[in-house]
Structures are given as C-alpha cells and as structure tokens.
Protein backbone atom coordinates (compact mmCIF):
# COMPACT_ATOMS: atom_id res chain seq x y z
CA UNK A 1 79.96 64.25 60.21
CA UNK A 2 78.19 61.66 62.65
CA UNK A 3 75.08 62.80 64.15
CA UNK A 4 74.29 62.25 67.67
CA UNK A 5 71.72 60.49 69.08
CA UNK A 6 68.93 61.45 71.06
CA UNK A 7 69.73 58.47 74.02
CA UNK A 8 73.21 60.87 73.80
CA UNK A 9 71.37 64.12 73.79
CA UNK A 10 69.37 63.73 76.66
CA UNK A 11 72.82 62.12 78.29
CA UNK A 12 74.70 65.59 77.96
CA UNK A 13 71.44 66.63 79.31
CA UNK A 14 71.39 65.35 82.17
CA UNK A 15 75.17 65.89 83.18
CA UNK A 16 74.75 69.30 82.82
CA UNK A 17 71.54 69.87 84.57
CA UNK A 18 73.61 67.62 87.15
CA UNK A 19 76.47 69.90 87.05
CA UNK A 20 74.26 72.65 87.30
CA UNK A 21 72.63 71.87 90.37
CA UNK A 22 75.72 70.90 92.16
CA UNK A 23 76.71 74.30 91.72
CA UNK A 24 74.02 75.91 92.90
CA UNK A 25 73.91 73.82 95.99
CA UNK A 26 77.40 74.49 96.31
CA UNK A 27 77.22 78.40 96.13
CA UNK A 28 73.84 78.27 98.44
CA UNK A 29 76.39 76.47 101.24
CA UNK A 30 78.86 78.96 100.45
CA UNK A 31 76.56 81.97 101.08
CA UNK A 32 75.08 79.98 104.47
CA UNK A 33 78.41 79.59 105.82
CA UNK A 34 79.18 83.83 105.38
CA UNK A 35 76.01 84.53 106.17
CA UNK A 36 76.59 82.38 109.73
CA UNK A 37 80.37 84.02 109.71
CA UNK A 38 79.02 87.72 109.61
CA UNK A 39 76.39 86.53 112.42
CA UNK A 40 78.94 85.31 114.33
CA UNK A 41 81.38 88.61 113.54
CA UNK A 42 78.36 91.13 114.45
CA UNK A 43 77.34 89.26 117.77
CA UNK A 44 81.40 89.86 119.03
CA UNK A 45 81.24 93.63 117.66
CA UNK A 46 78.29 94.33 120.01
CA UNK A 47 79.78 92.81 122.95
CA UNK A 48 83.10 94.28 122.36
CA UNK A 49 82.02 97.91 121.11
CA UNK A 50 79.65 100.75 123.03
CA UNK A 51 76.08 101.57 120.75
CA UNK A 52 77.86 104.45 119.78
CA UNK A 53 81.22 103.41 118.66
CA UNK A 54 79.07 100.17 116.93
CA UNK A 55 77.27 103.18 114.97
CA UNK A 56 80.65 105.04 113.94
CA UNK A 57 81.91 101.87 112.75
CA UNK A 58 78.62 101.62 110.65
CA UNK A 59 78.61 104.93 109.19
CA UNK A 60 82.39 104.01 108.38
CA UNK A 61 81.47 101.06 106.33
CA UNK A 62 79.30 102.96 104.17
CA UNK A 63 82.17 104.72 103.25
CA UNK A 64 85.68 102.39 103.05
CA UNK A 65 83.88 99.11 103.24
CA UNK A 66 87.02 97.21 103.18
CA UNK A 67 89.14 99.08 105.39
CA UNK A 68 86.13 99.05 108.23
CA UNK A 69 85.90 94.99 107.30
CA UNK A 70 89.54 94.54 108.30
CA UNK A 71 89.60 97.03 111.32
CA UNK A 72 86.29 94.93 112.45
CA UNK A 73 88.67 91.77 112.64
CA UNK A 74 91.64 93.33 114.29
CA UNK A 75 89.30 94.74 116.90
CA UNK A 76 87.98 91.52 117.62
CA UNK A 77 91.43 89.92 117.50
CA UNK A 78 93.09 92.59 120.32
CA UNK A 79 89.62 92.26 122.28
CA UNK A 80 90.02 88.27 122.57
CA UNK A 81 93.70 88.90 123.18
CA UNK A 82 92.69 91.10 126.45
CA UNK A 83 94.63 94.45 125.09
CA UNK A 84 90.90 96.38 124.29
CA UNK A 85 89.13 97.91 126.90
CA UNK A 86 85.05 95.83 126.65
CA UNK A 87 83.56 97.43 126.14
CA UNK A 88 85.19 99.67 123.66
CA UNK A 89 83.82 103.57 123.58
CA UNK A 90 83.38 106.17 120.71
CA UNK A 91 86.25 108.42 122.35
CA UNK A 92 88.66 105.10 122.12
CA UNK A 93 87.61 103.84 118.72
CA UNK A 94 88.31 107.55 117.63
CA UNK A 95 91.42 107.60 118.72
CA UNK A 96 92.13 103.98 117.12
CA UNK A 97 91.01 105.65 113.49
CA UNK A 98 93.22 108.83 114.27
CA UNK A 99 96.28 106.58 114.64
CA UNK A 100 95.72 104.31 111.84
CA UNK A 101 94.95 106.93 109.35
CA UNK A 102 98.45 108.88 110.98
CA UNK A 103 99.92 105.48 109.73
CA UNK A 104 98.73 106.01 106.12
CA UNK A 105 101.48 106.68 103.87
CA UNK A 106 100.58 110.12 102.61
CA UNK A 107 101.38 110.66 98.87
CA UNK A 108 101.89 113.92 97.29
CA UNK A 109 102.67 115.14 93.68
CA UNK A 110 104.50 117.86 92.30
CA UNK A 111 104.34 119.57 89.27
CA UNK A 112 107.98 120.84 87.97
C-alpha cells in the first residue's frame, strides 16, 4: 500500500476547500436570484390585488402553500394579459377560488 504524501495531502486539500467554496457561492447566487424573483412577484401582487384580497391570498398560503404559489402566477399572467380587473377585489378573488376548487376532481370511496 503506497502512502501519500503530505505535498498530496494538502493538494486534495485544497481542491476540496475549492470545491467547497464554489458551492457555497453558487447556492448564495441561487438564493439572491429567488430572493430578487419573490421581490419582483410580491411588488406585481400588490399592484394587481386590493389589501384585502392580498391578505386572503396570505392567509391561503399558510394553508396550501403550493396551490396559492401557482394561483399567484396565473393571476399575474391573466393581469399582464389584460383579462383581470386591477385592481383585483376580495369579492372577485373569491369567486376565482370558488371556481377552481368546483374544478377539483372530487374523489370518493365506498365501502362494499
């Protein structure tokens, strides 16, 4: 079994502290660019929604953080398309979640 040498030792060393750093700088640009996304995301929210229907859709995401995450995009979508009403009220954004969850498929089991 050969041995390795230190001059080799502290060259692994170094690659991986290399490694290690480019990683980290890569996830802290990662995290900078959602962090500037989800800026960007809220900013259109409050210019497309009314304080209160901003606050439903807050209370919502406590609750089915994914579904509010992708009904936050398609609002924005139909607003820059012109087909939402800016801004958007509670009373509309009610009605929005009333026909969406109509549109869930509803399963139901029965016992024989």
């Amino acid at each position: 079994m050969s041995e390795v040498s230190d001059e080799e030792l502290e060259e692994l060393r170094r690659r991986k502290l290399s490694a290690l750093q480019k990683q980290m700088t890569d996830e802290q640009r990662s995290a900078q660019m959602e962090q500037r996304l989800e800026q960007q995301k809220d900013s259109l929210l409050r210019s497309i929604l009314s304080t209160e229907a901003r606050q439903r859709l807050t209370n919502l995401k406590m609750i089915k953080p994914e579904f509010t995450e992708q009904l936050e995009l398609q609002l924005i979508q139909l607003a820059q398309q012109g087909k939402l009403p800016i801004p958007l009220g509670d009373e509309q954004l009610k009605k929005i979640l009333v026909q969406l969850q109509s549109r869930k498929r509803q399963t139901t089991i029965r016992r024989k």
